[in-house]
Protein backbone atom coordinates (compact mmCIF):
# COMPACT_ATOMS: atom_id res chain seq x y z
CA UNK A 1 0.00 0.00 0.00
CA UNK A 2 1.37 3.49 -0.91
CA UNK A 3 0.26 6.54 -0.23
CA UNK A 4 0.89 10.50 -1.22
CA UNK A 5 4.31 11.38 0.33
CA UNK A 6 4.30 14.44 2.85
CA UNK A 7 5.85 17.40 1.15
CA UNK A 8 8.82 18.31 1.66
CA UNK A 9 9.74 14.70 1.42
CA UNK A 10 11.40 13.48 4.79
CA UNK A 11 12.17 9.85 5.37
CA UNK A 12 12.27 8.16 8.44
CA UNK A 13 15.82 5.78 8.22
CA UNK A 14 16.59 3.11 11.21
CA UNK A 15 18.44 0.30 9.14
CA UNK A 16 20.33 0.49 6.34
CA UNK A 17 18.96 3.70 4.59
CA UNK A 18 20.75 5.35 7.14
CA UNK A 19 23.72 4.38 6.33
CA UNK A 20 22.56 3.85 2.21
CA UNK A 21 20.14 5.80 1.22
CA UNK A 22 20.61 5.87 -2.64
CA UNK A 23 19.11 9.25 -3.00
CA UNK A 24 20.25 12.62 -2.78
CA UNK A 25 19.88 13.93 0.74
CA UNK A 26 19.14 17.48 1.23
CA UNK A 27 19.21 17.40 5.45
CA UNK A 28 19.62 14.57 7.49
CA UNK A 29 18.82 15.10 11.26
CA UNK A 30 18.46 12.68 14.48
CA UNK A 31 14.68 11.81 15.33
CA UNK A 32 12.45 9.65 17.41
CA UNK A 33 9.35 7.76 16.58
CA UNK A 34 7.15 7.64 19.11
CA UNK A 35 5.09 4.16 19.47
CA UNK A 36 7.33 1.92 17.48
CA UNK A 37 10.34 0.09 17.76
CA UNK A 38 13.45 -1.14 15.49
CA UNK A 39 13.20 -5.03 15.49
CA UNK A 40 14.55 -7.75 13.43
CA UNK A 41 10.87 -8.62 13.03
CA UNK A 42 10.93 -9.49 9.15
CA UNK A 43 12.53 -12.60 7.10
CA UNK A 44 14.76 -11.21 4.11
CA UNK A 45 14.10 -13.14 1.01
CA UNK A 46 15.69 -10.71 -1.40
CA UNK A 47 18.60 -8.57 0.22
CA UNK A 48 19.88 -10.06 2.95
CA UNK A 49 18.79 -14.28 2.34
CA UNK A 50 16.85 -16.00 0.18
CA UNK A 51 13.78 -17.74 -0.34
CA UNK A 52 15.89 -21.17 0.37
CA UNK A 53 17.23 -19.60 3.33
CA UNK A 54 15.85 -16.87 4.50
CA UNK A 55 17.67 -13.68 6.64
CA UNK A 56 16.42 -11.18 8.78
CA UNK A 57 15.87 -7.23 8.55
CA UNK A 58 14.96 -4.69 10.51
CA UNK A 59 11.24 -3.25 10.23
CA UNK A 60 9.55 -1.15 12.77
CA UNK A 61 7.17 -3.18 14.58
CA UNK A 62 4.29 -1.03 16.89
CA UNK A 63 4.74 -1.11 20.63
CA UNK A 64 3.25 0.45 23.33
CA UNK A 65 5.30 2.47 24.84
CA UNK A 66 7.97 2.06 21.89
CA UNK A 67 10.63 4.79 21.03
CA UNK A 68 12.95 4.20 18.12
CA UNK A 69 15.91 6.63 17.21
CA UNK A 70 16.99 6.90 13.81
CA UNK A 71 17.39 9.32 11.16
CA UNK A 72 14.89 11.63 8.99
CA UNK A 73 16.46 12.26 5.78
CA UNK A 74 14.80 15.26 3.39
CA UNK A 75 15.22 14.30 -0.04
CA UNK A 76 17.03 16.93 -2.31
CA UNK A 77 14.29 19.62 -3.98
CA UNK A 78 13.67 18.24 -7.75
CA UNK A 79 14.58 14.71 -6.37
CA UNK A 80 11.17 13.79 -4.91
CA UNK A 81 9.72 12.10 -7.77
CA UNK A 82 12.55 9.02 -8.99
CA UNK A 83 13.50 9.09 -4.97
CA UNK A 84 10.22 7.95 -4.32
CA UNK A 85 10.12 5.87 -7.00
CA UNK A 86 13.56 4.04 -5.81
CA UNK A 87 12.59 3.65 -2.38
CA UNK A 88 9.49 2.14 -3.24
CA UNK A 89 11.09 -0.51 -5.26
CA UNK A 90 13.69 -1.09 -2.86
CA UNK A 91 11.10 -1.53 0.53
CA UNK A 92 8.24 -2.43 -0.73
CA UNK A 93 9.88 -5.36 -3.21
CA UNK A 94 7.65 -8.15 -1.23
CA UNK A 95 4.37 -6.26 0.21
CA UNK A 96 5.87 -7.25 3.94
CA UNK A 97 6.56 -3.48 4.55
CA UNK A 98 3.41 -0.73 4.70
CA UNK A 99 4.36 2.70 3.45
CA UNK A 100 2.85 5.28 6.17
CA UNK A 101 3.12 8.72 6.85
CA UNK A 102 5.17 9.11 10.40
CA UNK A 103 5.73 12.21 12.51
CA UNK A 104 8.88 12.38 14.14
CA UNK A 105 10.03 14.60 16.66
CA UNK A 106 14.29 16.24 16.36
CA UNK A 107 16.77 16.25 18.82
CA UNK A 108 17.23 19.02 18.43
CA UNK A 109 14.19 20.12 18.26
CA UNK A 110 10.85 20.38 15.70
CA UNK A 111 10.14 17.83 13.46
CA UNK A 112 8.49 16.57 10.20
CA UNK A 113 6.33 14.11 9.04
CA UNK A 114 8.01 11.66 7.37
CA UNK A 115 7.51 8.45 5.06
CA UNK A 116 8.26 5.03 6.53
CA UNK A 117 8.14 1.67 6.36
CA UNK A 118 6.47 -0.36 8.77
CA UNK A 119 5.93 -4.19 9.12
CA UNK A 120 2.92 -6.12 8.24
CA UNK A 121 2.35 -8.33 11.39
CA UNK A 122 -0.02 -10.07 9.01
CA UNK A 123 2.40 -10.76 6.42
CA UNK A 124 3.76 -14.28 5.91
CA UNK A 125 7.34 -12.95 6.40
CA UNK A 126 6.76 -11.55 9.99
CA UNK A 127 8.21 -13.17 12.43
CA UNK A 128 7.48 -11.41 15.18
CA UNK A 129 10.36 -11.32 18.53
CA UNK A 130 12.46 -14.26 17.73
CA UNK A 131 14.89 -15.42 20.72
CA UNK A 132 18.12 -13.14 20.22
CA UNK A 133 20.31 -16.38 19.77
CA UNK A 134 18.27 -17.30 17.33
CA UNK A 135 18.14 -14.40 15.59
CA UNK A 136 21.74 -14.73 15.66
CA UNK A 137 22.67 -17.66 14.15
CA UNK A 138 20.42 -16.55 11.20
CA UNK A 139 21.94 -13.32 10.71
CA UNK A 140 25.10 -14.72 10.90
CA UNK A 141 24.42 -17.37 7.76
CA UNK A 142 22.25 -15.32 5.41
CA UNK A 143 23.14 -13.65 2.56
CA UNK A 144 21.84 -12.30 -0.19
CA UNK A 145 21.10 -9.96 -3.20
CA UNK A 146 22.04 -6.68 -1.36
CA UNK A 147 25.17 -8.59 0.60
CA UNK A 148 25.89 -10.63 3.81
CA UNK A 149 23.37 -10.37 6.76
CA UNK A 150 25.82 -9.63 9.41
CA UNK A 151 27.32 -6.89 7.01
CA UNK A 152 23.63 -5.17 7.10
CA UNK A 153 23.50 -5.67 11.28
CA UNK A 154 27.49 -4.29 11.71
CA UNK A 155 26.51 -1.62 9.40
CA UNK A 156 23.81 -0.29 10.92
CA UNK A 157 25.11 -0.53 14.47
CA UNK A 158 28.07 1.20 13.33
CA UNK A 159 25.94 4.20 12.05
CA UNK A 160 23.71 4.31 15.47
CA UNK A 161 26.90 4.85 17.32
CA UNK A 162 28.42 7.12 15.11
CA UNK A 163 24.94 9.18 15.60
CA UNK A 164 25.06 8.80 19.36
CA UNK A 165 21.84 6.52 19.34
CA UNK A 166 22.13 3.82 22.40
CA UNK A 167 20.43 0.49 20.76
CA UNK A 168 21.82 -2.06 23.76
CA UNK A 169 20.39 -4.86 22.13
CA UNK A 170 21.60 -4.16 18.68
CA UNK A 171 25.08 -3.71 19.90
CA UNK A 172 25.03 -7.05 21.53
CA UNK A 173 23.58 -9.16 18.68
CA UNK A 174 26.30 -7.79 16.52
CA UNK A 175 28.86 -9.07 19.16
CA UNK A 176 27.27 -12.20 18.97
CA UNK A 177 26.79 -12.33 15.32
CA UNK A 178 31.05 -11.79 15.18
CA UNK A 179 31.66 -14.68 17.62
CA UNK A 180 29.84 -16.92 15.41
CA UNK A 181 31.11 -15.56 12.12
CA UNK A 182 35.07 -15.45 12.96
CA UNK A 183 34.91 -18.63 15.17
């Protein structure tokens, strides 16, 4: 489901368009969802695994009471149109994401609405909270058309830090992911 994007166009990031967005980015400023949270909620049949053996990626997945940091990106003036375009192809490639409009509040103050992408907990590829071990040992085997799984997880913890964005359990499913990928 799509709908019209909020103008200007701001996009809520909190995996890897954070770090990739693949569009020109006009502003790019730390922001909170309120009611939400970042969760390795989805199985990756494209990107990051396959339908043989699937990975996991991050969606945001309601919660009461849910905060999740992450970035709102405004696309570049002109760029609205094939950015949209892109992004579409890129997140909604298997109907498991929704395309909403999300306000988001700055750091440092304001905010926007934005466009995200949100899980389908009726989708066939939600998985809901998987044990963190388990979530592990998948994330640590899958790959696939957009790269290694634990390359997407280390990436995007990387970026979170870099922003100053505390995600404890993030940080320590990445340290587990390494154990089990270097031995």
């Amino acid at each position: 489901m799509t709908q019209t994007a909020p103008r200007p166009l701001w996009i809520f990031a909190y995996g890897s368009l954070m770090w990739q967005p693949d569009f020109p980015v006009a502003d790019a400023r730390v922001a909170r969802a309120t009611g939400w949270h970042r969760s390795f909620c989805m199985w990756s049949i494209h990107h990051r695994g396959s339908a043989e053996a699937p990975g996991l990626v991050l969606a945001l997945d309601r919660a009461d009471g849910g905060l999740c940091d992450g970035l709102a990106l405004r696309v570049a003036p002109g760029a609205e149109d094939e950015t949209l375009a892109m992004v579409r192809d890129r997140e909604l490639v298997s109907s498991a994401y929704l395309e909403i409009t999300l306000p988001v509040t700055f750091r440092d103050g304001g905010g926007a609405d934005t466009l995200a992408y949100v899980i389908d907990p009726g989708h066939a590829q939600y998985v809901g909270a998987l044990d963190p071990e388990e979530q592990a040992r998948i994330i640590a085997r899958s790959c696939g058309g957009r790269g290694r799984n634990c390359d997407y997880l280390w990436s995007t913890v990387a970026h979170l830090d870099e922003l100053g964005i505390a995600d404890a359990d993030l940080r320590w499913l990445a340290a587990r992911v390494r154990q089990l990928v270097t031995g």
